[in-house]
N, C-alpha and C. Protein backbone atom coordinates (compact mmCIF):
# COMPACT_ATOMS: atom_id res chain seq x y z
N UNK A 1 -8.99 -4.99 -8.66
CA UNK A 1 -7.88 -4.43 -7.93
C UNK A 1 -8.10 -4.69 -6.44
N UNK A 2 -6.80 -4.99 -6.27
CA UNK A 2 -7.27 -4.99 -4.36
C UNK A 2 -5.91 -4.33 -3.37
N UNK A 3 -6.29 -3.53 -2.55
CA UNK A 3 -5.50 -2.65 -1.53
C UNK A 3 -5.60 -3.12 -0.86
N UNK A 4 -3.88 -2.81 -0.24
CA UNK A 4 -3.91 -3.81 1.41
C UNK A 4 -3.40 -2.62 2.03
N UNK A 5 -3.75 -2.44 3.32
CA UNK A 5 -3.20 -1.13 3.89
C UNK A 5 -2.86 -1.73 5.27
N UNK A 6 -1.79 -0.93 5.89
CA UNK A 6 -2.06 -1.54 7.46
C UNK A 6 -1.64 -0.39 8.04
N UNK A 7 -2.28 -0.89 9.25
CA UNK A 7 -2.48 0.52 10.25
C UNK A 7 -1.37 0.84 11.81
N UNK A 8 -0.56 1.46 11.59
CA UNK A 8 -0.25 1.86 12.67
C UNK A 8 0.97 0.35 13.16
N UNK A 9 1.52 -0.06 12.16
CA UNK A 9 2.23 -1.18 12.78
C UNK A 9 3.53 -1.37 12.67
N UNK A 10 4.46 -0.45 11.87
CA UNK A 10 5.68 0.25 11.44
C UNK A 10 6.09 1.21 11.99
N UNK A 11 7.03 1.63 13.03
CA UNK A 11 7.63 2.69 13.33
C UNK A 11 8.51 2.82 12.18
N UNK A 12 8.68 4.44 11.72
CA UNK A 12 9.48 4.85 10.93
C UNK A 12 10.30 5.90 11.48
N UNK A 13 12.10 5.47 10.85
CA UNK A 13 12.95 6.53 10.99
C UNK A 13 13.36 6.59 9.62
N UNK A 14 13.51 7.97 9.27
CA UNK A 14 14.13 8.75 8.21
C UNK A 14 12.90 8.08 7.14
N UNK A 15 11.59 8.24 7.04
CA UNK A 15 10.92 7.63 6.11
C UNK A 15 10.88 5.68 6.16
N UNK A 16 11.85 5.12 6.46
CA UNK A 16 11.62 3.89 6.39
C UNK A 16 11.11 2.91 7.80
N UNK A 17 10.41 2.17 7.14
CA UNK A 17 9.89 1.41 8.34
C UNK A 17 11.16 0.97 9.17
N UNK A 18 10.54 0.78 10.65
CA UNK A 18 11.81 -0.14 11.45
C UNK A 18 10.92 -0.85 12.23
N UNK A 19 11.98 -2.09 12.56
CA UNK A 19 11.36 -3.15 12.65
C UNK A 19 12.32 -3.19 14.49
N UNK A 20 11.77 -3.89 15.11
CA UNK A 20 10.44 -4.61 15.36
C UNK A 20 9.04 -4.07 15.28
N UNK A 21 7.35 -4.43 14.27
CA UNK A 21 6.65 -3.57 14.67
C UNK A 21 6.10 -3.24 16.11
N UNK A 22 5.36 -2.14 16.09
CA UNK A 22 4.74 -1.89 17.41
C UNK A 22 3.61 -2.51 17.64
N UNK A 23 2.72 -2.85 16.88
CA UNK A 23 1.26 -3.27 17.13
C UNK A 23 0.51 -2.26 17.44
N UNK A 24 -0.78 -2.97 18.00
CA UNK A 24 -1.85 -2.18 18.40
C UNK A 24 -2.27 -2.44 19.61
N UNK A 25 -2.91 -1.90 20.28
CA UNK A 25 -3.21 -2.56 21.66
C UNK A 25 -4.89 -2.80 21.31
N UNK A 26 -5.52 -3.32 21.91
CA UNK A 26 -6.70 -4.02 21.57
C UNK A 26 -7.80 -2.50 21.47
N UNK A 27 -7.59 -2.03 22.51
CA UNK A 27 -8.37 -0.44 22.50
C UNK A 27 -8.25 0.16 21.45
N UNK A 28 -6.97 0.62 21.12
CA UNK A 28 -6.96 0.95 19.46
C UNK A 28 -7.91 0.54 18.16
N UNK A 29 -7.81 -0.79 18.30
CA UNK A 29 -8.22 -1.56 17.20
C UNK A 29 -9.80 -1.79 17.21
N UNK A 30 -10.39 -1.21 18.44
CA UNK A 30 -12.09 -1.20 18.21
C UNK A 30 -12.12 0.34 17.71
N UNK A 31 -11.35 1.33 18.13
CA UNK A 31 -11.62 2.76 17.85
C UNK A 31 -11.33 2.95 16.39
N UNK A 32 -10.07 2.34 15.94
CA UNK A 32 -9.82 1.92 14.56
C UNK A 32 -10.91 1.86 13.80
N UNK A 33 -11.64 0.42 14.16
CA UNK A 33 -12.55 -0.02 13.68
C UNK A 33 -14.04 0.86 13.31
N UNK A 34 -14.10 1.39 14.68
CA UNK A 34 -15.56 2.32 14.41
C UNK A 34 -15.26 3.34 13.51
N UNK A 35 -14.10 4.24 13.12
CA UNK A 35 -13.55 5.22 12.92
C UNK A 35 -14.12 4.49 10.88
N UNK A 36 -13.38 3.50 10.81
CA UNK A 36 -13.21 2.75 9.46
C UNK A 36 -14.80 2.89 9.01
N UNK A 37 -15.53 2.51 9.63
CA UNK A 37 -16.67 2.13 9.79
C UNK A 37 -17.80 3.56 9.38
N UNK A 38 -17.84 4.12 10.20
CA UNK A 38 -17.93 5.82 9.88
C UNK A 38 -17.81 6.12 8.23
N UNK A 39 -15.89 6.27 7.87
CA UNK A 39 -15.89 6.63 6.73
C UNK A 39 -16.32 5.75 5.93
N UNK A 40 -16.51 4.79 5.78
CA UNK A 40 -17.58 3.79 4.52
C UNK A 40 -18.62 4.17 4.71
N UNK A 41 -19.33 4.91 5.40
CA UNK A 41 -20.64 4.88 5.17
C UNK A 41 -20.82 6.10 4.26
N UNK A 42 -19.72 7.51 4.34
CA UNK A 42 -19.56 8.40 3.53
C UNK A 42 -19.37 8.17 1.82
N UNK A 43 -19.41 6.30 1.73
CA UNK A 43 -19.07 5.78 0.32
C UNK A 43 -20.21 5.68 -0.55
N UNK A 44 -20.41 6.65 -1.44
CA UNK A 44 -21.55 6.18 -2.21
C UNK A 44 -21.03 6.01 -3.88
N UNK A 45 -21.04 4.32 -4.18
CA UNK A 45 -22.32 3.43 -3.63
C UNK A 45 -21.58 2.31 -2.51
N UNK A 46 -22.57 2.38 -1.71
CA UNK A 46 -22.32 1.26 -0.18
C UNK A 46 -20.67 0.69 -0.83
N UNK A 47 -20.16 1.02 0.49
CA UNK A 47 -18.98 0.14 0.35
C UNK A 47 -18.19 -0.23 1.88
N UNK A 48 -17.87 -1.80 1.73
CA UNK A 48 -17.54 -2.57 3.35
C UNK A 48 -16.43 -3.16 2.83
N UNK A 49 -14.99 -2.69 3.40
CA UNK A 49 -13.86 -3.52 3.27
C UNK A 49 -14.08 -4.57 4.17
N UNK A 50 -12.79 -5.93 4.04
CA UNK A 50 -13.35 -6.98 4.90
C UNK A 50 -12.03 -6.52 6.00
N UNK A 51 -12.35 -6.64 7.14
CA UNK A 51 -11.42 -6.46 7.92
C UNK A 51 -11.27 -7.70 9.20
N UNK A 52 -9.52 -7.72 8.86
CA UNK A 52 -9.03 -8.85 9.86
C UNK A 52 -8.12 -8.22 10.73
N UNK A 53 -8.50 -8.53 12.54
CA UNK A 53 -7.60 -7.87 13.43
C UNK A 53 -6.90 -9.34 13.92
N UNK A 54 -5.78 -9.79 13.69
CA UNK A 54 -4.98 -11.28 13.85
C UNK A 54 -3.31 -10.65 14.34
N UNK A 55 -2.70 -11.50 14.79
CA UNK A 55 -1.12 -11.11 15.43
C UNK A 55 -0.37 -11.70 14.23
N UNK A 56 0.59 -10.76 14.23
CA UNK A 56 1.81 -10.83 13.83
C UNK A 56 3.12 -10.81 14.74
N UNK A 57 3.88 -12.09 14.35
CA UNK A 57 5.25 -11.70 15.42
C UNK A 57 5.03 -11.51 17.13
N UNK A 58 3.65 -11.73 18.01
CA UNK A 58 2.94 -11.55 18.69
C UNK A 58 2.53 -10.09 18.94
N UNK A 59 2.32 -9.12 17.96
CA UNK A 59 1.84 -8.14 18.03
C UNK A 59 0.63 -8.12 17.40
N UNK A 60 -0.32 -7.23 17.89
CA UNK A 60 -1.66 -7.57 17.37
C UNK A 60 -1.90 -6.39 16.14
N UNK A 61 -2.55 -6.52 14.94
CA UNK A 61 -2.27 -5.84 14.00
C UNK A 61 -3.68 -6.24 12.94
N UNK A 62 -4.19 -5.21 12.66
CA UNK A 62 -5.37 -4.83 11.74
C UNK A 62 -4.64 -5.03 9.97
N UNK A 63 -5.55 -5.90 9.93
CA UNK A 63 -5.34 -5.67 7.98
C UNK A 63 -6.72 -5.74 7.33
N UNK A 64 -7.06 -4.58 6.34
CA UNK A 64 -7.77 -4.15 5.54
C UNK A 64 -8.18 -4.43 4.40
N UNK A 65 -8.98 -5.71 3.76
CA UNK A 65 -8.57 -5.60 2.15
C UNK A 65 -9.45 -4.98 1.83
N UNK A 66 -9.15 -3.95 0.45
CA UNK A 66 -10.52 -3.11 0.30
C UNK A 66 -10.18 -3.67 -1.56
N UNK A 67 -11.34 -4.62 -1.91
CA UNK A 67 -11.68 -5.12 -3.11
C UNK A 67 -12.08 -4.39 -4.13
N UNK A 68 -11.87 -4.16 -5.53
CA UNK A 68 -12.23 -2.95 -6.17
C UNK A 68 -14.11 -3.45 -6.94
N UNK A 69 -14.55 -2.57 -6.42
CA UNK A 69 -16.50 -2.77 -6.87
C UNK A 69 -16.72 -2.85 -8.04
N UNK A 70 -18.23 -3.09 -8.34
CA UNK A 70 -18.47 -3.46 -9.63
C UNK A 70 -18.44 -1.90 -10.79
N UNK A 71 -18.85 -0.93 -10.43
CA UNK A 71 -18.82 0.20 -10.69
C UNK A 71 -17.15 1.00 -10.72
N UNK A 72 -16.72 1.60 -11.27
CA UNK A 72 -15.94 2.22 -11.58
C UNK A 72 -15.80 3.17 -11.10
N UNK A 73 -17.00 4.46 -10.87
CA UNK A 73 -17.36 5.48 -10.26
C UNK A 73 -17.98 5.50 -8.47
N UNK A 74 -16.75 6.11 -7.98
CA UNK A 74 -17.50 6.13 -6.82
C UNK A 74 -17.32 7.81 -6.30
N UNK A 75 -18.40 7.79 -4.92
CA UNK A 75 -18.60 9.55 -4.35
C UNK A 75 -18.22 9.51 -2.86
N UNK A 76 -17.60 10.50 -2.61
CA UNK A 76 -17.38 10.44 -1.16
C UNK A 76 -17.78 11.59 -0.47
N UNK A 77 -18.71 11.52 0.61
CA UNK A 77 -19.34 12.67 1.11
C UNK A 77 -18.73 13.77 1.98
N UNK A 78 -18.24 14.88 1.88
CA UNK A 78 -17.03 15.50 2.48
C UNK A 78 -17.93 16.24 3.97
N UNK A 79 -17.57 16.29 4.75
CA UNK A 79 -17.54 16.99 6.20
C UNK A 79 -17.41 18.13 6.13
């Protein structure tokens, strides 16, 4: 299985996306990043989505693929 998520790049009215997106500004997308980074480590067993920060439409925009592991069972460490 594989999830694609994206972050923060859709303004929505009434529930639906609207377009043009907004992007990210580059600051975002390292805080993004550490933030992402953080919660995987709460993944047991070890788990690293691959992450691509590339433009769209000239907006700059984070995509996530998170690949499904060999294990079935996974734990997440709560705060």
């Amino acid at each position: 299985m594989i999830l694609y998520f994206y972050v923060k790049i859709l303004r929505k009215e009434n529930g639906r996306p609207k377009i043009p997106i907004s992007g990210l500004e580059l600051s975002e997308i390292d805080k993004i990043q550490k933030e992402l980074l953080a919660k995987c480590k709460l993944i047991q067993p070890s788990y690293t989505p691959i992450v691509d920060v590339t433009q769209y439409k000239g907006k700059n925009i984070l995509v996530v693929w998170c690949f499904g592991g060999q294990t079935s069972h996974i734990n997440v460490q709560q705060h």
